[in-house]
Protein backbone atom coordinates (compact mmCIF):
# COMPACT_ATOMS: atom_id res chain seq x y z
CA UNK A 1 -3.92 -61.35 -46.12
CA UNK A 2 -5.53 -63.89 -43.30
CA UNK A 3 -7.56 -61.68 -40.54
CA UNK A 4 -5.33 -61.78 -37.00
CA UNK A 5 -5.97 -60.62 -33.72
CA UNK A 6 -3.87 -57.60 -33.66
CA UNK A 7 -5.60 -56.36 -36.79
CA UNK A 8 -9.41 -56.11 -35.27
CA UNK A 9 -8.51 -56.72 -31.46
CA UNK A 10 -9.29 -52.70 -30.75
CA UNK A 11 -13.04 -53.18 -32.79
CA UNK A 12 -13.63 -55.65 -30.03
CA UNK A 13 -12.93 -53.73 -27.01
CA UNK A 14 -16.25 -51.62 -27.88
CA UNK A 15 -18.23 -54.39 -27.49
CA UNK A 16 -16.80 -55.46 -24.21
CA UNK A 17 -17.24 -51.99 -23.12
CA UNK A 18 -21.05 -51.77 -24.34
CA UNK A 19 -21.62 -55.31 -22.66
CA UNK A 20 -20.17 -53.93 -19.20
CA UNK A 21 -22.53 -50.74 -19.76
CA UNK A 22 -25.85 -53.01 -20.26
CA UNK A 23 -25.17 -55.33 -16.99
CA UNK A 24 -24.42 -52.22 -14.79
CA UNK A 25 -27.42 -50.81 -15.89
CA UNK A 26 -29.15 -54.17 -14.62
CA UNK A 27 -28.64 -53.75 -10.94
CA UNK A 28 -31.43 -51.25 -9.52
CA UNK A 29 -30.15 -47.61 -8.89
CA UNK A 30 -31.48 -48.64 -5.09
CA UNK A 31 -28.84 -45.62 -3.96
CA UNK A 32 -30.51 -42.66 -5.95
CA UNK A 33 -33.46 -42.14 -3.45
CA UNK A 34 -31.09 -41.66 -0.82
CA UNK A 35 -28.04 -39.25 -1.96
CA UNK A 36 -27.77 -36.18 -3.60
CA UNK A 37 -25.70 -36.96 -6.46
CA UNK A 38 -22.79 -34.59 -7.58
CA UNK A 39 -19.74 -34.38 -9.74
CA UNK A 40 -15.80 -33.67 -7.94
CA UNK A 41 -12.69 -32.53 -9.30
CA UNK A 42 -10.50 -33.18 -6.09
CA UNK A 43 -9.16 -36.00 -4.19
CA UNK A 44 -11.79 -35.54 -1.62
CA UNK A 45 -14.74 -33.32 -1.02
CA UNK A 46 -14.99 -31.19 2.12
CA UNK A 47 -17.92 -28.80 3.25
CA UNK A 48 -17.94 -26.84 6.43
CA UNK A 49 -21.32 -26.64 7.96
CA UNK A 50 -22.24 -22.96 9.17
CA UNK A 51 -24.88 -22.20 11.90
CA UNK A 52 -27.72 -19.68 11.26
CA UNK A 53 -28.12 -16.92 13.75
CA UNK A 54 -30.66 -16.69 16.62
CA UNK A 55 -33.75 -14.77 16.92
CA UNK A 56 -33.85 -11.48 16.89
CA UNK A 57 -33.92 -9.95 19.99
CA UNK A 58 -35.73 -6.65 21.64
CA UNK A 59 -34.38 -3.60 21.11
CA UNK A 60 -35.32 -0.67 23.81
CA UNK A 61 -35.98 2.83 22.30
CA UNK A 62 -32.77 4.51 22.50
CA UNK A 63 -30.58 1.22 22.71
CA UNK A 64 -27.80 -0.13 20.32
CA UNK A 65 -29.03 -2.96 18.27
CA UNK A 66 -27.04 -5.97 19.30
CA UNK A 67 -25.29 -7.83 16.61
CA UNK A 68 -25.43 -11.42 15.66
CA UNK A 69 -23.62 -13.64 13.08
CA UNK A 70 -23.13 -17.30 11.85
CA UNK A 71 -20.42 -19.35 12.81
CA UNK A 72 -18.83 -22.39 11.60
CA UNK A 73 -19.65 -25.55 13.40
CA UNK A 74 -17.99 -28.47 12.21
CA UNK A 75 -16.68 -29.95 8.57
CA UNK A 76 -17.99 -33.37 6.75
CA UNK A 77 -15.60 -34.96 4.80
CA UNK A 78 -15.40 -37.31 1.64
CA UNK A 79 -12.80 -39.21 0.98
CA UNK A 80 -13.40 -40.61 -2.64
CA UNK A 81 -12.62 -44.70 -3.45
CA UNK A 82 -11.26 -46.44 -5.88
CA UNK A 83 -13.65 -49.62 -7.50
CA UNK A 84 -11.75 -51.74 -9.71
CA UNK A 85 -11.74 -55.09 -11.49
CA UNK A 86 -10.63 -56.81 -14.42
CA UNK A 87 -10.38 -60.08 -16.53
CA UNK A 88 -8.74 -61.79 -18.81
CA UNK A 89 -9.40 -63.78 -22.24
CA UNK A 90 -6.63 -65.86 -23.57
CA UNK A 91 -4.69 -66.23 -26.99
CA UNK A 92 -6.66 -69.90 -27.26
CA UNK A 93 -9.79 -68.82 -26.56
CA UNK A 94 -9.05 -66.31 -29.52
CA UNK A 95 -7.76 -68.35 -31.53
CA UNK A 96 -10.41 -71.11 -30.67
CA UNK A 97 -13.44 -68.41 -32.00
CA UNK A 98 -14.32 -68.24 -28.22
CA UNK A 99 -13.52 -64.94 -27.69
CA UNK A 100 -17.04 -63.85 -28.42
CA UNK A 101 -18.77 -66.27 -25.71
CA UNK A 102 -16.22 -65.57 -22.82
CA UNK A 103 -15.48 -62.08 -23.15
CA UNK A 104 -19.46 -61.22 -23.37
CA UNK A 105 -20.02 -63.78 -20.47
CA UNK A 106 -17.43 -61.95 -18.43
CA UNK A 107 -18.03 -58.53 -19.23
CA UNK A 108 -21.78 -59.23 -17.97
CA UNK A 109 -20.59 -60.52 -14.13
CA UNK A 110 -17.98 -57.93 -14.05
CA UNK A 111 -20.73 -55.25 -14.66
CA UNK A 112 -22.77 -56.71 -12.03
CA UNK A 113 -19.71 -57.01 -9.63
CA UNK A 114 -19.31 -53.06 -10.33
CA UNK A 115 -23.11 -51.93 -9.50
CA UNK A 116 -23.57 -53.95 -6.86
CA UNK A 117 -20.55 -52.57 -4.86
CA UNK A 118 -21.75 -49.11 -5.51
CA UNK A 119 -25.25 -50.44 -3.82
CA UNK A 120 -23.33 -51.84 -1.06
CA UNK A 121 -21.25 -49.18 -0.46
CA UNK A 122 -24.41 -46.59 -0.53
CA UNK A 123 -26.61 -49.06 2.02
CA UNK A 124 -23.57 -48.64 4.04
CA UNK A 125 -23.94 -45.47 5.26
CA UNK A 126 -27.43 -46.52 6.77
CA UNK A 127 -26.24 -49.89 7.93
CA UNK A 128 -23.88 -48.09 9.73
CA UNK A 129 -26.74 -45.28 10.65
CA UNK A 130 -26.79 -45.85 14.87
CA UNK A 131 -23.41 -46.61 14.71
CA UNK A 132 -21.05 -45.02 16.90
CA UNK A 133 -17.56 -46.04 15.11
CA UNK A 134 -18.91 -44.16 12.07
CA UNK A 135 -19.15 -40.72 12.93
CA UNK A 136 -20.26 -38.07 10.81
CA UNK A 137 -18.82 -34.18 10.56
CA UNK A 138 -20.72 -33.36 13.99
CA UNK A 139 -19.01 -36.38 15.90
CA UNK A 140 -21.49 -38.66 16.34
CA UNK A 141 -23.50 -41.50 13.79
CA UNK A 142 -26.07 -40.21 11.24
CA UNK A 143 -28.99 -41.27 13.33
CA UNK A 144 -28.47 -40.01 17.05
CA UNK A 145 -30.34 -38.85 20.21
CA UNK A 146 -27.60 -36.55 20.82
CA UNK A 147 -26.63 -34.55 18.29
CA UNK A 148 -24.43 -31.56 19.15
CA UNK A 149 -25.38 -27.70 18.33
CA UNK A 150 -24.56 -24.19 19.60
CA UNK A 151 -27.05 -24.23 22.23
CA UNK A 152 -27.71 -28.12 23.09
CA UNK A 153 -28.32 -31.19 21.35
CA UNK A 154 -31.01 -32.52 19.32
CA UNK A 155 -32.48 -36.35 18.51
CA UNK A 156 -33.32 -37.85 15.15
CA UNK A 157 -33.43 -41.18 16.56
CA UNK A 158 -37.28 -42.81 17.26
CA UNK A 159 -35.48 -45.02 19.91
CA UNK A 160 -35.72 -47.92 18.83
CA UNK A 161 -39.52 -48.19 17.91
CA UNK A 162 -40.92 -50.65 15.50
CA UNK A 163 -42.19 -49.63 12.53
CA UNK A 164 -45.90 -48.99 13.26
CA UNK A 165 -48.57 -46.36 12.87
CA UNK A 166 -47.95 -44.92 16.13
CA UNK A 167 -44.49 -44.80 15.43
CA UNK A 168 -44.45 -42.71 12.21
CA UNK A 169 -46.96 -40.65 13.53
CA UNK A 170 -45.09 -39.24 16.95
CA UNK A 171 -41.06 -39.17 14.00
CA UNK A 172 -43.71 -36.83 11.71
CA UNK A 173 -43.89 -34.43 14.97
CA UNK A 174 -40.47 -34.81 15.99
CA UNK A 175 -39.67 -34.26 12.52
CA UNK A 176 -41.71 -31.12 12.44
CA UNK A 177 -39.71 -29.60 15.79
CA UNK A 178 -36.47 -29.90 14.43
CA UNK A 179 -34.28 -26.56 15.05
CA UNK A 180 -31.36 -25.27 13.26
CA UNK A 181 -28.42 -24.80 15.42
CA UNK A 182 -29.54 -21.70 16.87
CA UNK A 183 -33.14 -22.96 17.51
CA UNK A 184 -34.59 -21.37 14.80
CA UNK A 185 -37.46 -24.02 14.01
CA UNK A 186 -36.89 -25.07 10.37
CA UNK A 187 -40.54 -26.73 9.89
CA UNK A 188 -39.25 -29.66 8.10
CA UNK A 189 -42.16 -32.28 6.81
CA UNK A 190 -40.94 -36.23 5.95
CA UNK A 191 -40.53 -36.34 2.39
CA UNK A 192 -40.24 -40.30 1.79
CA UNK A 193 -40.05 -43.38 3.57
CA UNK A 194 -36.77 -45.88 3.27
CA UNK A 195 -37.65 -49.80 3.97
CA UNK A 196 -35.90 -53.21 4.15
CA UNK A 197 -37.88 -55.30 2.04
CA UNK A 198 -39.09 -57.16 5.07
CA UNK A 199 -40.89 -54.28 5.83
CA UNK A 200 -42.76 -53.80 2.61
CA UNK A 201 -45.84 -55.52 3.71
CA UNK A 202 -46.48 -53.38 6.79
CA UNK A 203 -45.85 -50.26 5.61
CA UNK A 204 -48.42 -51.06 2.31
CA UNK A 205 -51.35 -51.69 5.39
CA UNK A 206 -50.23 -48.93 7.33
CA UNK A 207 -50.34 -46.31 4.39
CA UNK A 208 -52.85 -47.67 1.99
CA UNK A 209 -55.67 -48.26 4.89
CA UNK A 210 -58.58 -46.38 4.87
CA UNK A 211 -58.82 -47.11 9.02
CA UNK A 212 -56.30 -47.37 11.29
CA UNK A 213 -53.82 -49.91 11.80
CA UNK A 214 -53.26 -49.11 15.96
CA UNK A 215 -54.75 -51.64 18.06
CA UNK A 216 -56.96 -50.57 21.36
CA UNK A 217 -57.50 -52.24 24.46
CA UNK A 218 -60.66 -52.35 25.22
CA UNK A 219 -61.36 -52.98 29.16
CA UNK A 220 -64.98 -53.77 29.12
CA UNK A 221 -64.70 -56.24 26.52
CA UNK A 222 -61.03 -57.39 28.02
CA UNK A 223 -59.64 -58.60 24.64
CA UNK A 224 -57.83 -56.18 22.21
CA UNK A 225 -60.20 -54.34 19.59
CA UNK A 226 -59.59 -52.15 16.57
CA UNK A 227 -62.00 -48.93 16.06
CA UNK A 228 -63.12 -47.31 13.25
CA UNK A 229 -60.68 -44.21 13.27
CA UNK A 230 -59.50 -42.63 10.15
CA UNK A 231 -55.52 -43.56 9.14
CA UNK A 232 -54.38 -40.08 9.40
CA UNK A 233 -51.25 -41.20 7.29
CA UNK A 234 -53.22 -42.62 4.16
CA UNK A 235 -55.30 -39.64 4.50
CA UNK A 236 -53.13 -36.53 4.33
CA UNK A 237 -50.57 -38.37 2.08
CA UNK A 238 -47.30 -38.27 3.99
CA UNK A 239 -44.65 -39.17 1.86
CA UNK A 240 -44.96 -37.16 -1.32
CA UNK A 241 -41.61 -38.73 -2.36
CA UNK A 242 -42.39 -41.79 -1.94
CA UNK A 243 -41.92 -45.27 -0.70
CA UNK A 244 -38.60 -47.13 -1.10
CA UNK A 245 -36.86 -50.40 -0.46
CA UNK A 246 -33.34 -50.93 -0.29
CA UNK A 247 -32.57 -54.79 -1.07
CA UNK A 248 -29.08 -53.82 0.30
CA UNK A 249 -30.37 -52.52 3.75
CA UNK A 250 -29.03 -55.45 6.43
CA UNK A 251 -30.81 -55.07 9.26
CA UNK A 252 -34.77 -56.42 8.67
CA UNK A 253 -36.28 -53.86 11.22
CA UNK A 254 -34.72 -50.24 10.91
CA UNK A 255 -36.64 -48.00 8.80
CA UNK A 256 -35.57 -44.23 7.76
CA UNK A 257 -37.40 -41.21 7.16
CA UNK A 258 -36.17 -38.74 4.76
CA UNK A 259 -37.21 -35.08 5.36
CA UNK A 260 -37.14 -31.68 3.46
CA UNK A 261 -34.05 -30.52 4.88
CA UNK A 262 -31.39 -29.92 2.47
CA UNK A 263 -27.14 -30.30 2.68
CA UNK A 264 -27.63 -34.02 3.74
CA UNK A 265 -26.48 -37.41 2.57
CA UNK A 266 -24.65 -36.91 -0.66
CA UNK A 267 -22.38 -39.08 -3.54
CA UNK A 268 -19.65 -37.51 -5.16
CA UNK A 269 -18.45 -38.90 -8.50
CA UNK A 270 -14.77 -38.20 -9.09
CA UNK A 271 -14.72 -40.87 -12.11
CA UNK A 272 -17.33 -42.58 -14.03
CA UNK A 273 -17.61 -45.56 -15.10
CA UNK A 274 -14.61 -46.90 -18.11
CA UNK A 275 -12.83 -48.98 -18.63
CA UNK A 276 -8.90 -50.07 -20.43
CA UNK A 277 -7.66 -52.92 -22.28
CA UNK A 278 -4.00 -54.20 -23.17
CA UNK A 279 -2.45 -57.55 -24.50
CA UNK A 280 0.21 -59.16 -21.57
CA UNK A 281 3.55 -59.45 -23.23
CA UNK A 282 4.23 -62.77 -21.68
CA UNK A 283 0.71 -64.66 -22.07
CA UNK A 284 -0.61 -62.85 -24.89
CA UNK A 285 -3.37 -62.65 -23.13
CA UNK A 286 -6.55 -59.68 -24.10
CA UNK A 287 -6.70 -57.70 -20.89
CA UNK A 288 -9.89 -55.68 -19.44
CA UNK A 289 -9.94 -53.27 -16.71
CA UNK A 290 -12.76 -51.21 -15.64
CA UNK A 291 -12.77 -48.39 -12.69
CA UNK A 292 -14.45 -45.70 -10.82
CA UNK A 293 -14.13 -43.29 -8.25
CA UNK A 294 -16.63 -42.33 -5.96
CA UNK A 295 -17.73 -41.27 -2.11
CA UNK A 296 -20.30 -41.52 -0.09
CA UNK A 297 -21.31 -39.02 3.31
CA UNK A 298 -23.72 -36.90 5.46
CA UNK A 299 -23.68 -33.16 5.96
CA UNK A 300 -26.99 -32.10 7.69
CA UNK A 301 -28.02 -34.98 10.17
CA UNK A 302 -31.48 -33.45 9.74
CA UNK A 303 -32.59 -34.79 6.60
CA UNK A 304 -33.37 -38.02 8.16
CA UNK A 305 -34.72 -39.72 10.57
CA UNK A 306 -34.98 -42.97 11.87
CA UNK A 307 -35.60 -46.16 14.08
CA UNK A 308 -32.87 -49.31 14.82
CA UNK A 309 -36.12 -51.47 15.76
């Protein structure tokens, strides 16, 4: 009996699938770096940030200890999304011993399509970073100079300072006074550095030179000089987590610090990757369809830092 579609069109769905597989896994995982990574069960994800308590305070002799306790502050929601696409091969492209070329071909750019829109969707959340119409759980953008807590406010912008020696040194002490929402110090430390690629160059002389980088005006020679001062930064090895671009990152300027604090930008995954296939009725055309679910967000404002240069 002569071989027709029908009878091996399911053994050629795997190789579709496997074809999708190897182009997503093509695109750089630019997104990892920058989000905790966890699995959902629900239509969305919600966590409820909870304040620590104060310092303890002096109790007289004789005197009832006063109580304390935490409180809830605000909640941070994700809302997962649905990523979808799909193509089509037709009966004559079949029937023409195409079907190999075209549906490989197309299974290759549809894998691409589907990483890259995770990547874009991930850089979003930092291209959107100083931006007020994007508000995180705490009512204001991910990188703010106003930041509400129980007793005040607190900054994790640089203001608007290029990316510079200077710069990174004076976020690494801001970093280092960051409260909790009580004003408990939390004695974060940066943890790794996130980069536009047009930034690559200065941040390799500002953290691989032996000397420093910061230029000096020097009044008796009236012209600008550089001394010989030790580069603090290449020294003491500030970013034990590394250096990062992010090819997806739109604006050429803004850099990010990440820090040790914990709770803070995360992706939930409510659906991998996979994908469906069918035969239209009408056309008789082989149908693919791949889809996943996913969301990204911030909890904990603290865990970066950063500059909209």
């Amino acid at each position: 009996m002569p071989t027709n579609r029908s009878m091996i069109e399911k053994s050629l769905v795997p190789g579709v699938h496997e074809m999708v597989g190897l182009s997503y896994g093509e695109t750089p995982e630019e997104h990892k770096p920058l989000f905790e990574i966890l699995n959902s069960q629900r239509s969305f994800e919600e966590e409820v940030y909870v304040s620590g308590m104060g310092g303890a305070l002096l109790k007289p002799e004789g005197t009832a200890v006063q109580f304390d306790d935490i409180q809830e502050t605000y909640t941070a929601r994700w809302q997962h999304e649905t990523v979808a696409i799909a193509f089509a091969v037709t009966k004559e492209a079949f029937d023409d011993d195409l079907y190999d070329t075209i549906a490989r071909a197309k299974a290759q750019e549809l894998g691409r399509a589907m990483a890259d829109t995770k990547q874009v969707k991930a850089a979003a959340v930092f291209n959107n970073a100083f931006n007020a119409a994007f508000p995180g759980g705490d009512g204001v953008s991910l990188i703010n100079a106003a930041h509400p807590t129980s007793v005040g406010t607190f900054s994790n912008d640089a203001g608007g300072a290029p990316l510079s020696e200077v710069a990174l040194e004076d976020a690494h002490v801001a970093i280092s006074k960051l409260t909790n929402d009580r004003g408990i110090l939390l004695a974060l430390r940066p943890s790794s550095l996130h980069l536009p690629p047009e930034l690559q160059w200065t941040a390799e002389k500002i953290l691989n030179s032996t000397l420093t980088t910061q230029v000096f005006e020097n009044v008796a020679l009236d012209a600008a000089t550089n001394r010989n001062d030790l580069n603090a930064l290449n020294s003491t090895g500030k970013y034990p987590g590394g250096v990062y671009l992010n090819h997806r990152f739109t604006s050429p300027t803004a850099w990010f610090i990440k820090t040790t604090a914990n709770n803070g930008t995360k992706m939930f995954i409510r659906e991998s990757l996979g994908g469906d296939t069918d035969t239209d009725f009408v056309t008789d055309n082989m149908l693919f369809k791949f889809r996943e679910r996913y969301s990204f967000g911030w909890m904990d404002p603290r865990q970066w830092y950063g500059s909209n240069a």
